[in-house]
PDB file of N, CA and C in Angstrom:
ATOM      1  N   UNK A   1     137.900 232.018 136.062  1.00  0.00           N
ATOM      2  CA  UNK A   1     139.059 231.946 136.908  1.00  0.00           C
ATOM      3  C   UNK A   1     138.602 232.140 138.335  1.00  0.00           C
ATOM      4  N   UNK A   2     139.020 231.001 139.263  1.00  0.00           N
ATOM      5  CA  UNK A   2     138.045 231.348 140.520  1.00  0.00           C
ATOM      6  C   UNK A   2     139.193 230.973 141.354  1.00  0.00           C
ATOM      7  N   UNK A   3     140.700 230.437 141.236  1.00  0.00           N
ATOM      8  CA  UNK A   3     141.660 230.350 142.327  1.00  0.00           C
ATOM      9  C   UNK A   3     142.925 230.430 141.782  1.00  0.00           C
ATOM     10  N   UNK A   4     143.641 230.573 142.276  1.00  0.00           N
ATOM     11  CA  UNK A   4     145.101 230.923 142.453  1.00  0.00           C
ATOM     12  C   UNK A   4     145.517 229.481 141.923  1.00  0.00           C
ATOM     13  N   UNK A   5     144.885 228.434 142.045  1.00  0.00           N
ATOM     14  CA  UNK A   5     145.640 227.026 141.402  1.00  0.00           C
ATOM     15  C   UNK A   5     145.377 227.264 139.974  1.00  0.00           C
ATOM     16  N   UNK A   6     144.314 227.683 139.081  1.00  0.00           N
ATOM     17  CA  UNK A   6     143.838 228.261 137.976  1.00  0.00           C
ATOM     18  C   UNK A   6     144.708 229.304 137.157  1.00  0.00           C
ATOM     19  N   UNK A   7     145.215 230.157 137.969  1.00  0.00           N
ATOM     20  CA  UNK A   7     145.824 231.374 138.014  1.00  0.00           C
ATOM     21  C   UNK A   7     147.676 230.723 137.412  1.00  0.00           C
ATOM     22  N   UNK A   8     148.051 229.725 138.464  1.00  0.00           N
ATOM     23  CA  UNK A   8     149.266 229.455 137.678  1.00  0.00           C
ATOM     24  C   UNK A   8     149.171 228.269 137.096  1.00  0.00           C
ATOM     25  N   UNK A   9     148.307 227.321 136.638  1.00  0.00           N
ATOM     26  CA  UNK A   9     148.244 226.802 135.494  1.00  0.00           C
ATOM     27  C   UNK A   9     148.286 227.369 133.908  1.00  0.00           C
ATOM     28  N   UNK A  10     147.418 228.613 134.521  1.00  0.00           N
ATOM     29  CA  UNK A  10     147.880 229.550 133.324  1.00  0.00           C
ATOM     30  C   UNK A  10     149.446 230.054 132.844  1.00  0.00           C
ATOM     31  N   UNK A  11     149.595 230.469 134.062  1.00  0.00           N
ATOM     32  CA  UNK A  11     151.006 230.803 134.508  1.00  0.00           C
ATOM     33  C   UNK A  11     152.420 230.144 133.564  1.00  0.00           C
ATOM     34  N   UNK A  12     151.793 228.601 134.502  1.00  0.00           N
ATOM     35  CA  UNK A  12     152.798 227.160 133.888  1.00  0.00           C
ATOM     36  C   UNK A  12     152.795 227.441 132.191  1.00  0.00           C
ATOM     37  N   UNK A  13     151.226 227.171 131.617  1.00  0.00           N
ATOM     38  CA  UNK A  13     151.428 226.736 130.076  1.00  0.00           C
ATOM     39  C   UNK A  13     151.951 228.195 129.573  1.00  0.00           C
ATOM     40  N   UNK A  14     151.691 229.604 130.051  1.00  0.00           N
ATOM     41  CA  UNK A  14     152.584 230.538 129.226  1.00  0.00           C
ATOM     42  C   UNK A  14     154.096 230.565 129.352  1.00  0.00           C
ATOM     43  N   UNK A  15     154.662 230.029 130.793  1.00  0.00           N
ATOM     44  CA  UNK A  15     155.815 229.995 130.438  1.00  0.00           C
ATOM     45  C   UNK A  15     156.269 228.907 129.561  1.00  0.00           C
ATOM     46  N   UNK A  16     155.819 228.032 129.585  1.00  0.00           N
ATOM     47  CA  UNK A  16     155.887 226.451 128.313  1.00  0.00           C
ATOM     48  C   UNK A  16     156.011 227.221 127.063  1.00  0.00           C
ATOM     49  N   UNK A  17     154.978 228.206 126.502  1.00  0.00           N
ATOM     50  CA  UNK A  17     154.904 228.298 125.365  1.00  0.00           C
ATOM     51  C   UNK A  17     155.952 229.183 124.940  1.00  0.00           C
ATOM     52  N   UNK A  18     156.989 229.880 126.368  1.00  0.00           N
ATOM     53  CA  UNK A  18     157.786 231.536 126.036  1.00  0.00           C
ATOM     54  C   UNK A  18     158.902 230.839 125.587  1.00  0.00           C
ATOM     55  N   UNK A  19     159.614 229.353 126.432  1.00  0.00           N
ATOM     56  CA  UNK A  19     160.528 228.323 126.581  1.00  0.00           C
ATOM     57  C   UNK A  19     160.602 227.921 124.880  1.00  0.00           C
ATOM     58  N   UNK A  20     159.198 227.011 124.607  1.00  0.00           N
ATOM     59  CA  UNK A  20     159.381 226.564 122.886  1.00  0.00           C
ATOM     60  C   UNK A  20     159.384 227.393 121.812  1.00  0.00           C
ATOM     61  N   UNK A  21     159.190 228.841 122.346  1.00  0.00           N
ATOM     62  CA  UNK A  21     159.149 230.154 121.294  1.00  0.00           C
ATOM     63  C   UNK A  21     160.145 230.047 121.137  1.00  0.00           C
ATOM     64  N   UNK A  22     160.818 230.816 122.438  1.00  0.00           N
ATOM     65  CA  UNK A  22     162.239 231.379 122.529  1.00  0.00           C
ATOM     66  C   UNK A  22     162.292 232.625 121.594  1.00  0.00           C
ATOM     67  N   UNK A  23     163.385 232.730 121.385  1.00  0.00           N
ATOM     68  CA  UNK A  23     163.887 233.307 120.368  1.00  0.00           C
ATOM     69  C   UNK A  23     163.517 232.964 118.799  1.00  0.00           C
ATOM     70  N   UNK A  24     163.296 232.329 118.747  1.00  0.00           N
ATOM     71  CA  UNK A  24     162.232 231.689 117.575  1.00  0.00           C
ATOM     72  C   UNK A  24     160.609 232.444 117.066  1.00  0.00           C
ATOM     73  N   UNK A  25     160.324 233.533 117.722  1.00  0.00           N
ATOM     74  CA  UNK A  25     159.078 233.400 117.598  1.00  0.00           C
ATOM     75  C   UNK A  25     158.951 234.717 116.593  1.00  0.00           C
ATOM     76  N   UNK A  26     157.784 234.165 116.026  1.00  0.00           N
ATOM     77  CA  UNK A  26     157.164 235.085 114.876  1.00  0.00           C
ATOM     78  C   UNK A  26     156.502 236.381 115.627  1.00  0.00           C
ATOM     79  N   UNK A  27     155.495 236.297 116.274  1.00  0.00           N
ATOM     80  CA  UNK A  27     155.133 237.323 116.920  1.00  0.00           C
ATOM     81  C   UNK A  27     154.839 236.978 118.467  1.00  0.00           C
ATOM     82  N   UNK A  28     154.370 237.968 119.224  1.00  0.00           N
ATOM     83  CA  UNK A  28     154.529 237.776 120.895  1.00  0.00           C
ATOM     84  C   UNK A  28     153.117 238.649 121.124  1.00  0.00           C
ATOM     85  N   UNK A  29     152.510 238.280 122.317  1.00  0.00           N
ATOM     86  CA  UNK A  29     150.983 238.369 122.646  1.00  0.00           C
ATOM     87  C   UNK A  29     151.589 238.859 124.178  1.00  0.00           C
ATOM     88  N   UNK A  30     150.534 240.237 124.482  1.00  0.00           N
ATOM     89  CA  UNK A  30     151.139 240.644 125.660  1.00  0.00           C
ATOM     90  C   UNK A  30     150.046 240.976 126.443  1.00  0.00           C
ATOM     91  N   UNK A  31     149.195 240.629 127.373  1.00  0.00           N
ATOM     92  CA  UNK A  31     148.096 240.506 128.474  1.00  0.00           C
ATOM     93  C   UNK A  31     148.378 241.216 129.387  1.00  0.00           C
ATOM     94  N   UNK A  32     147.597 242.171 129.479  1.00  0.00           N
ATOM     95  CA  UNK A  32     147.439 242.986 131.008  1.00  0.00           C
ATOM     96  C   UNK A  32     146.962 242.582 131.961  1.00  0.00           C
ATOM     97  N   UNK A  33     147.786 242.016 132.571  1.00  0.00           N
ATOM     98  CA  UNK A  33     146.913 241.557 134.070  1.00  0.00           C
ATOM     99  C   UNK A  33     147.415 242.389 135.791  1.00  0.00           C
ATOM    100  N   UNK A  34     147.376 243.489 135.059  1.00  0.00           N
ATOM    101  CA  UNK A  34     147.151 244.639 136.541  1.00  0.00           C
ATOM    102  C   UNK A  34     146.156 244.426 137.276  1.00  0.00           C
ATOM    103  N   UNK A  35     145.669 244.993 138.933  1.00  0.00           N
ATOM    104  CA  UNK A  35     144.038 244.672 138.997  1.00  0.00           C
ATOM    105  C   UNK A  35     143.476 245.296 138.033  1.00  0.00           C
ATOM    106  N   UNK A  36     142.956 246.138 137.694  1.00  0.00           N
ATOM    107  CA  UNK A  36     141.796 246.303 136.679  1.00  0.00           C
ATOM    108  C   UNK A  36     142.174 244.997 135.610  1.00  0.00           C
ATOM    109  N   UNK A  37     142.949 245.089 135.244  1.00  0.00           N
ATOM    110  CA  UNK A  37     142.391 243.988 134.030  1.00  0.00           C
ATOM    111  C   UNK A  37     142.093 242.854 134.333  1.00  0.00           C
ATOM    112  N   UNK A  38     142.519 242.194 135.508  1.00  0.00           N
ATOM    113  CA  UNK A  38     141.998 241.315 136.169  1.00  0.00           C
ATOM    114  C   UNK A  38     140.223 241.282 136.485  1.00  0.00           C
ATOM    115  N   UNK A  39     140.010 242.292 137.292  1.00  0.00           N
ATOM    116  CA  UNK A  39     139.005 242.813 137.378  1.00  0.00           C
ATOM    117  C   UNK A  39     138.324 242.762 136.196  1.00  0.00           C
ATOM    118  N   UNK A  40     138.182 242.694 135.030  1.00  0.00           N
ATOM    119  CA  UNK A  40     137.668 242.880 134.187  1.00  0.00           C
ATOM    120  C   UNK A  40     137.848 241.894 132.702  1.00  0.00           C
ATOM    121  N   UNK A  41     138.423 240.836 133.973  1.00  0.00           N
ATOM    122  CA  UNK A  41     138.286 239.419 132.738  1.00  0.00           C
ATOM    123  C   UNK A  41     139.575 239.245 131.919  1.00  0.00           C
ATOM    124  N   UNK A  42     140.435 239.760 132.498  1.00  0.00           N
ATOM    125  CA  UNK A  42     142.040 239.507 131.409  1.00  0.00           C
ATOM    126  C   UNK A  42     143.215 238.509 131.784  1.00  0.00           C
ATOM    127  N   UNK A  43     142.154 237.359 133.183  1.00  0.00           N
ATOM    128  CA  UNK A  43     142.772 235.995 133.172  1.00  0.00           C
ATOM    129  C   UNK A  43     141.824 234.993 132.213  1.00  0.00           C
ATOM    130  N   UNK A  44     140.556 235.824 132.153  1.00  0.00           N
ATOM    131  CA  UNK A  44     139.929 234.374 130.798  1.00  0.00           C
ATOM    132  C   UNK A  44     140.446 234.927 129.480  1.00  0.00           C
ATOM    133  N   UNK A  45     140.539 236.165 129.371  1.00  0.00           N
ATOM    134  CA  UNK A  45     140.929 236.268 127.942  1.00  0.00           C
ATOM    135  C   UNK A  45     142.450 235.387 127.568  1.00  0.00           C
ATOM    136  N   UNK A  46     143.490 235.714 128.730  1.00  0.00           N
ATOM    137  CA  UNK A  46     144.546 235.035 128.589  1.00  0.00           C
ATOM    138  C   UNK A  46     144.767 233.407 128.296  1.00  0.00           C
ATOM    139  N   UNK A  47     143.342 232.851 129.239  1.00  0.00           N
ATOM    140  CA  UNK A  47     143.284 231.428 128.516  1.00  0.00           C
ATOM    141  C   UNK A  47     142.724 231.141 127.878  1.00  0.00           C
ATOM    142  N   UNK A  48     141.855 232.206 127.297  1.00  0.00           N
ATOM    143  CA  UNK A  48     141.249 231.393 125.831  1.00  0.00           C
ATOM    144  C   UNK A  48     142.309 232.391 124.559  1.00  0.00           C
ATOM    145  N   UNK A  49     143.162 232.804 124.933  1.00  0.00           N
ATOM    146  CA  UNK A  49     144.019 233.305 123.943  1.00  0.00           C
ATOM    147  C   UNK A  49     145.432 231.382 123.785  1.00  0.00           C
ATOM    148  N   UNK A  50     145.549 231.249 124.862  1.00  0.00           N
ATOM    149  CA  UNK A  50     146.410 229.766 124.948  1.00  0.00           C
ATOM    150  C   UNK A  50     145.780 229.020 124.361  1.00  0.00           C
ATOM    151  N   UNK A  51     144.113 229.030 124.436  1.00  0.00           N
ATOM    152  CA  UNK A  51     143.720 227.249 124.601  1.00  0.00           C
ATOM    153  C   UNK A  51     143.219 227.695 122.747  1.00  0.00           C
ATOM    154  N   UNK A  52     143.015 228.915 122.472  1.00  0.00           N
ATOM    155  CA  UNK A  52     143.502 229.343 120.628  1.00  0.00           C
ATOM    156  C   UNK A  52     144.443 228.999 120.031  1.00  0.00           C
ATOM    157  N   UNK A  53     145.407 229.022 120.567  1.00  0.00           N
ATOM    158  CA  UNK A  53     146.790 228.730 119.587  1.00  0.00           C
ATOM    159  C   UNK A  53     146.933 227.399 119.984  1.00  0.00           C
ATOM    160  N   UNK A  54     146.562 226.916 121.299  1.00  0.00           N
ATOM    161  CA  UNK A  54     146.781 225.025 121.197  1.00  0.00           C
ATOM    162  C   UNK A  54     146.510 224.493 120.126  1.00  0.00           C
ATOM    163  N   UNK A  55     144.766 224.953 119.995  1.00  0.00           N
ATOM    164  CA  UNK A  55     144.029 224.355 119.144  1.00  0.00           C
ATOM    165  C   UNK A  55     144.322 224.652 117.832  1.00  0.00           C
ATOM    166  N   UNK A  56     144.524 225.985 117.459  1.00  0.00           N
ATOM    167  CA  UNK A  56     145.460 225.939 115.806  1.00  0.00           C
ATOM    168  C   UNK A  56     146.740 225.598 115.804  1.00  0.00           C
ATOM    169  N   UNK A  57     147.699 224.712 117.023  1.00  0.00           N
ATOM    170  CA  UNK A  57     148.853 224.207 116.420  1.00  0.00           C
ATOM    171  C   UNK A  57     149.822 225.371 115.835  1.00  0.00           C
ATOM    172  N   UNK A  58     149.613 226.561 116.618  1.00  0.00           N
ATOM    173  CA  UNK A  58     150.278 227.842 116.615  1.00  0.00           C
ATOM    174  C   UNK A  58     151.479 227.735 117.819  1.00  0.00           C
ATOM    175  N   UNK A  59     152.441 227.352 117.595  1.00  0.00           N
ATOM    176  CA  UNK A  59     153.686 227.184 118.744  1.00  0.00           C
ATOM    177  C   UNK A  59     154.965 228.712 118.516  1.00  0.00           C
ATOM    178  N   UNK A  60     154.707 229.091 117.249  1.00  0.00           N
ATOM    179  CA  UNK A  60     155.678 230.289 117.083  1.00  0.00           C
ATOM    180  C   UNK A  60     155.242 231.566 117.874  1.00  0.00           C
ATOM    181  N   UNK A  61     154.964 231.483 118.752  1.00  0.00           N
ATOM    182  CA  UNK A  61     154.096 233.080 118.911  1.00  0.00           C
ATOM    183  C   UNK A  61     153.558 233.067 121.103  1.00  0.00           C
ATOM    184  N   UNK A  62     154.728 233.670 121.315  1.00  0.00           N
ATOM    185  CA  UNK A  62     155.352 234.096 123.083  1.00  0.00           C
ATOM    186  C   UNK A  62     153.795 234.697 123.702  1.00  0.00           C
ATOM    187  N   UNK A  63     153.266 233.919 124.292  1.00  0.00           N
ATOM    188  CA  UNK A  63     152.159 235.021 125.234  1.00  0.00           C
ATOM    189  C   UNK A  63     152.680 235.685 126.181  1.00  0.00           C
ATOM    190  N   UNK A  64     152.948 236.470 126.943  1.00  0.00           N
ATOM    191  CA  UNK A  64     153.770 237.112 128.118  1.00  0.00           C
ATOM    192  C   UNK A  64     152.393 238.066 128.768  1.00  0.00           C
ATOM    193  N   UNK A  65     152.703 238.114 130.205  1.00  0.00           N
ATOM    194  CA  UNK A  65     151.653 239.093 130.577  1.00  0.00           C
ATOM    195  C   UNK A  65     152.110 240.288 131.291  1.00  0.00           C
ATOM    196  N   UNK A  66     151.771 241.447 131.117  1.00  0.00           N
ATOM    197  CA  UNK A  66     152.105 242.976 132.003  1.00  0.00           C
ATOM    198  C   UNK A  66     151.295 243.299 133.313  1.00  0.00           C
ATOM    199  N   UNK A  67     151.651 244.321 133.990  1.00  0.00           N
ATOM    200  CA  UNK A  67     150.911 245.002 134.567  1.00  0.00           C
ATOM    201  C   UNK A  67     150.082 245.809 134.193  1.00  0.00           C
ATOM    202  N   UNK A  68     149.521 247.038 134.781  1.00  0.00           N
ATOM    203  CA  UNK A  68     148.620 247.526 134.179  1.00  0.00           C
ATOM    204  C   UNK A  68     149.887 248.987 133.425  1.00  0.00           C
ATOM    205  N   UNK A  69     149.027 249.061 132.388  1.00  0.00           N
ATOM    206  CA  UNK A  69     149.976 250.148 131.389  1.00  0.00           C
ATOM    207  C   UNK A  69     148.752 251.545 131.456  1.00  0.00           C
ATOM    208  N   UNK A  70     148.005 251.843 132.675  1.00  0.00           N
ATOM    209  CA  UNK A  70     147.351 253.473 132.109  1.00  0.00           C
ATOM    210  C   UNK A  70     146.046 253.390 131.810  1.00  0.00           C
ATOM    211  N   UNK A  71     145.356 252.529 131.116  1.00  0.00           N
ATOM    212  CA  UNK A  71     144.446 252.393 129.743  1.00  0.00           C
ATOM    213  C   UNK A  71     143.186 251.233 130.857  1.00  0.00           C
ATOM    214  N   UNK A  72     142.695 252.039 132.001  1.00  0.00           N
ATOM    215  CA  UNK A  72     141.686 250.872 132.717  1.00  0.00           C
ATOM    216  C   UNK A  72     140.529 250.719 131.908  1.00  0.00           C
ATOM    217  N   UNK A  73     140.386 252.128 131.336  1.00  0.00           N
ATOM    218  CA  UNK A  73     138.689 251.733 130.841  1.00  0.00           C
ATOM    219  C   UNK A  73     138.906 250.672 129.110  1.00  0.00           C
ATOM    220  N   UNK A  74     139.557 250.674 129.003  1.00  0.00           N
ATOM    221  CA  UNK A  74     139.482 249.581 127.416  1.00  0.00           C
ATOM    222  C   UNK A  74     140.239 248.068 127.987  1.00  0.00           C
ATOM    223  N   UNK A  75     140.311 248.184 129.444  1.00  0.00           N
ATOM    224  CA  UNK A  75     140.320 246.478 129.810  1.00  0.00           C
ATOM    225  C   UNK A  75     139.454 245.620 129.100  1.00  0.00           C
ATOM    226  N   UNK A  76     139.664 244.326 129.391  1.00  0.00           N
ATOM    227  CA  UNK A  76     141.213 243.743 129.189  1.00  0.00           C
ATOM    228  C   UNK A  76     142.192 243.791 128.035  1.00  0.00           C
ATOM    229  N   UNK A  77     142.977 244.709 128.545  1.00  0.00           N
ATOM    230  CA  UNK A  77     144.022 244.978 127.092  1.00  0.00           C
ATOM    231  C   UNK A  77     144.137 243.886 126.553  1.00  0.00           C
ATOM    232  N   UNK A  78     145.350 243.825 125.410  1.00  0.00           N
ATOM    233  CA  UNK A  78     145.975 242.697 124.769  1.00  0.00           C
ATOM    234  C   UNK A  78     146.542 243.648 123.910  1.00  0.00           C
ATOM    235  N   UNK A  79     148.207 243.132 123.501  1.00  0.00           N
ATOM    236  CA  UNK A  79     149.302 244.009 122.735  1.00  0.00           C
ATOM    237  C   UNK A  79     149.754 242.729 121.896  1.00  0.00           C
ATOM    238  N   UNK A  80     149.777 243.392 120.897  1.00  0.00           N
ATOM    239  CA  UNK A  80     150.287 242.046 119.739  1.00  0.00           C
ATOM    240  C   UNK A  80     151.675 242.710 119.025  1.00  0.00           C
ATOM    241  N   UNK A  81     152.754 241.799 118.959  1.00  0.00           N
ATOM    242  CA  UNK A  81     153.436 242.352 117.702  1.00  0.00           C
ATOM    243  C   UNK A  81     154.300 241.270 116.940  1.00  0.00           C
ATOM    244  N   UNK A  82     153.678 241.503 115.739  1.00  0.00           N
ATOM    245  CA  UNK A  82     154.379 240.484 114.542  1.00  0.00           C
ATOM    246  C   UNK A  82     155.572 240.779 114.246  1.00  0.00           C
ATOM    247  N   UNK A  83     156.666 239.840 114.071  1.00  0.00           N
ATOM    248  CA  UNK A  83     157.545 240.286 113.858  1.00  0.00           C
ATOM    249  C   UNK A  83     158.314 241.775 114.044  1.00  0.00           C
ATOM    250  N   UNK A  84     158.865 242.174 113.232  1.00  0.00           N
ATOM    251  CA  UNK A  84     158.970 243.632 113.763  1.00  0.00           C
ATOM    252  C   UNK A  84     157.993 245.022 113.630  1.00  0.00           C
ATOM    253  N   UNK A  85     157.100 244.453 113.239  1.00  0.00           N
ATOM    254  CA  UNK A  85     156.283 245.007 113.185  1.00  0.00           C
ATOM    255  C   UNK A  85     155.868 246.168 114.353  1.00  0.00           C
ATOM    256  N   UNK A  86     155.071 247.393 114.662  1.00  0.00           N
ATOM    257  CA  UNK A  86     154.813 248.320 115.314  1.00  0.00           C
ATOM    258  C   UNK A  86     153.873 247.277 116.176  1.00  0.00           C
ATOM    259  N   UNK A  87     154.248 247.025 117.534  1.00  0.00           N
ATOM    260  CA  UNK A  87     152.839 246.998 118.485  1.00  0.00           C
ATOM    261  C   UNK A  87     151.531 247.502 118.755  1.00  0.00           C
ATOM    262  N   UNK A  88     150.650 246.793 118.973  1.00  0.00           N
ATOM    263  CA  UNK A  88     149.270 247.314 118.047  1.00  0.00           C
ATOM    264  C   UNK A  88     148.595 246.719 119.553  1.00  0.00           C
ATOM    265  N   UNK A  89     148.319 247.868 119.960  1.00  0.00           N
ATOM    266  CA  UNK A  89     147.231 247.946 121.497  1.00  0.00           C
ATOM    267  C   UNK A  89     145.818 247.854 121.298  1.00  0.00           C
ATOM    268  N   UNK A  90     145.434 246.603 122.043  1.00  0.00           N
ATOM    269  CA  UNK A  90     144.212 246.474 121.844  1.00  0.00           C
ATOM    270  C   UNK A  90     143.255 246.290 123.074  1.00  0.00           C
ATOM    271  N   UNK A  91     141.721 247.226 122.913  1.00  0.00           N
ATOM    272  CA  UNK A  91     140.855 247.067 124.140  1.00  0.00           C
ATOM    273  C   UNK A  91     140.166 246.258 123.654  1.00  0.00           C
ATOM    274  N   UNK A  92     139.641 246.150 125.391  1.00  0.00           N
ATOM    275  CA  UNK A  92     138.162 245.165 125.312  1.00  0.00           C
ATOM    276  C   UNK A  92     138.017 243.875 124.735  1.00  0.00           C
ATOM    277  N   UNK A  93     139.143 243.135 124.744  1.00  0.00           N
ATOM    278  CA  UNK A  93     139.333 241.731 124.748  1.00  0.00           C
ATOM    279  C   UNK A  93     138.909 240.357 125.134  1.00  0.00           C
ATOM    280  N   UNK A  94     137.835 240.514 125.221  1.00  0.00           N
ATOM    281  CA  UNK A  94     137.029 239.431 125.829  1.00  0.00           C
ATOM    282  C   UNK A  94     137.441 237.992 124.996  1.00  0.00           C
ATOM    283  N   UNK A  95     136.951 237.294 125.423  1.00  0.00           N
ATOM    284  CA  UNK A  95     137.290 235.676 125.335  1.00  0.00           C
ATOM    285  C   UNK A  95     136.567 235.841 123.550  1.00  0.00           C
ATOM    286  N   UNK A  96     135.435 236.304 123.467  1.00  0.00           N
ATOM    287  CA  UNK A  96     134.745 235.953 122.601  1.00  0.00           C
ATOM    288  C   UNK A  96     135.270 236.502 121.173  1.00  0.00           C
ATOM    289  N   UNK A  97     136.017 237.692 121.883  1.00  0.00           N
ATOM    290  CA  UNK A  97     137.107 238.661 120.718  1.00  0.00           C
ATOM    291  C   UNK A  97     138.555 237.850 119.915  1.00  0.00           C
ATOM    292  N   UNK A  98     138.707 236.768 120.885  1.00  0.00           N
ATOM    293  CA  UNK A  98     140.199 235.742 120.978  1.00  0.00           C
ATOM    294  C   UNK A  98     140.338 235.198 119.398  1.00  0.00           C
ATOM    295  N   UNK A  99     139.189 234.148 119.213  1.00  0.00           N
ATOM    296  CA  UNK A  99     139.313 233.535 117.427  1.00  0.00           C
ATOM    297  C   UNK A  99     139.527 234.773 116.895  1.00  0.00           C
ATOM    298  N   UNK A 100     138.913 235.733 116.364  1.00  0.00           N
ATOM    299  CA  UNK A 100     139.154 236.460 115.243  1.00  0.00           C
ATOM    300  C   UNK A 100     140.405 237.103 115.351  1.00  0.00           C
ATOM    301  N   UNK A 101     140.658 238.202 117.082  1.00  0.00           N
ATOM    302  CA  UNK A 101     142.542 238.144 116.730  1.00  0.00           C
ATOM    303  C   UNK A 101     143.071 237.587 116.207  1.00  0.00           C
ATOM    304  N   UNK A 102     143.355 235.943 116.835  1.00  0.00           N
ATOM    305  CA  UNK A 102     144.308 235.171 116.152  1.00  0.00           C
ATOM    306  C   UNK A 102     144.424 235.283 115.102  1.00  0.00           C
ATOM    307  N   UNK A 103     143.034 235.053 114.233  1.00  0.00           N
ATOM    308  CA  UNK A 103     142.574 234.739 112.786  1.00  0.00           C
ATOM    309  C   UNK A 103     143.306 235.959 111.935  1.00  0.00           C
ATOM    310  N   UNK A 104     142.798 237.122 112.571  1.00  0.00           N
ATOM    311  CA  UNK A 104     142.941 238.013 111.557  1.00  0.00           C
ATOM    312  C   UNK A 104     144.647 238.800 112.092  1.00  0.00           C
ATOM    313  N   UNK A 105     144.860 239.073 112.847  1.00  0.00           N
ATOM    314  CA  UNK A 105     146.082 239.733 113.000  1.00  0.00           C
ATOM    315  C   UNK A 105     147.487 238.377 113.209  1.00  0.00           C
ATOM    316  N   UNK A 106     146.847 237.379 114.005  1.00  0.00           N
ATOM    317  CA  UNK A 106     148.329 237.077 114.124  1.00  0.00           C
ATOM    318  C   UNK A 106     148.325 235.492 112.868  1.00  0.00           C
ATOM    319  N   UNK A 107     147.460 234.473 112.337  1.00  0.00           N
ATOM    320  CA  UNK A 107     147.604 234.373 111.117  1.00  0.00           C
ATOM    321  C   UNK A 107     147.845 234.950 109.857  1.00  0.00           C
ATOM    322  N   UNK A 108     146.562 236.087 109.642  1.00  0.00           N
ATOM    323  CA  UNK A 108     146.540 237.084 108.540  1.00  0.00           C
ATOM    324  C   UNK A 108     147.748 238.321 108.686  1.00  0.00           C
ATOM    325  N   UNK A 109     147.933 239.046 109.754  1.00  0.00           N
ATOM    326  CA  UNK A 109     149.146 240.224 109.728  1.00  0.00           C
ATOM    327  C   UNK A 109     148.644 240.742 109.402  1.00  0.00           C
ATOM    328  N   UNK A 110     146.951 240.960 109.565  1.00  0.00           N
ATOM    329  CA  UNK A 110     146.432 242.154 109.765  1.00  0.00           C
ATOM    330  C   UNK A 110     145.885 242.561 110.765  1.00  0.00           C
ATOM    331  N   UNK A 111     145.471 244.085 111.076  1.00  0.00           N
ATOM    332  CA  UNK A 111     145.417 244.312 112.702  1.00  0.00           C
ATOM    333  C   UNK A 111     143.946 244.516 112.548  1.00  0.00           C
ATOM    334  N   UNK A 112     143.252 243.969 113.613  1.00  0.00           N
ATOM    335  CA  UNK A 112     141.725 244.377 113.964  1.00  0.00           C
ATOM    336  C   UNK A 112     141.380 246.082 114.235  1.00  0.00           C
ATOM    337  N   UNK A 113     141.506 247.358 113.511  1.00  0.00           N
ATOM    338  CA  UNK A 113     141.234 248.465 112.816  1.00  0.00           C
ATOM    339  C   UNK A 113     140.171 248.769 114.545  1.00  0.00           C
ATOM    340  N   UNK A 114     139.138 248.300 114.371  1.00  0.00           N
ATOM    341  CA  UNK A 114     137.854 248.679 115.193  1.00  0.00           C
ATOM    342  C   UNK A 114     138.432 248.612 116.513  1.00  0.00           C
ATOM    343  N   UNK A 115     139.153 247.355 116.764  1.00  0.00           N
ATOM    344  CA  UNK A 115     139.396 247.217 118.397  1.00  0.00           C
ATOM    345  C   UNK A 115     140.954 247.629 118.764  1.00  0.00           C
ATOM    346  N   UNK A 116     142.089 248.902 118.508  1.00  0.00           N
ATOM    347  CA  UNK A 116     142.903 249.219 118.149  1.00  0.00           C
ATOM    348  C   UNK A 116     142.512 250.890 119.523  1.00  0.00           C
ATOM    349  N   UNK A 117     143.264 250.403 120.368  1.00  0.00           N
ATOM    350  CA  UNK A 117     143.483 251.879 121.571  1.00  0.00           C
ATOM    351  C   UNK A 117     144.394 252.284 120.942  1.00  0.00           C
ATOM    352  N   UNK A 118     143.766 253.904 120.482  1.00  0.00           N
ATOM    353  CA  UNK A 118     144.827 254.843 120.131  1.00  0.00           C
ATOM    354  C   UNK A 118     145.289 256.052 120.991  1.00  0.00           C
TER     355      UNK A 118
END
């Protein structure tokens, strides 16, 4: 992420995806992008969390992004919650962390145990 045109392209396709959720959606993906998480990579995690669910044809499921919530040192957060399920806070989110979330918590509905801020 190197400009502000980058910045709301991201912007654009999460609100696209909040619009075709709607009220419709199975679970919702929530990105910290306070400075620190910025600082610390939580505009790439945010688009390789989008350009994940493009590519699995995952349209039920709201990305939305926060400010910072407290928690700088386990940047870049990420908050998941399935259905009604309990929200499940997660550090250290790097791009490379993105497939297996999806995979395992928001396909499977199970939560990644190891990467889980308690």
């Amino acid at each position: 992420m190197k400009s502000l045109a980058e910045l709301q392209k991201i912007k654009e396709r999460a609100l696209q995806r909040k619009r075709l959720g709607g009220q419709n959606a199975r679970a919702r993906i929530i990105v910290g992008m306070g400075t620190c998480g910025i600082a610390a990579g939580a505009r790439d995690t945010m688009t390789a969390i989008l350009k994940e669910l493009e590519q699995r044809h995952i349209e039920d499921v709201i990305v939305t992004q926060t400010g910072c919530i407290g928690l700088c040192e386990y940047e870049p957060i990420v908050q998941v919650q399935v259905g009604s399920e309990e929200l499940v806070t997660y550090g250290k989110i790097d791009t490379a962390r993105v497939p297996e979330l999806i995979t395992k918590h928001i396909q499977g509905g199970e939560p990644v145990a190891e990467w889980i801020v308690k």
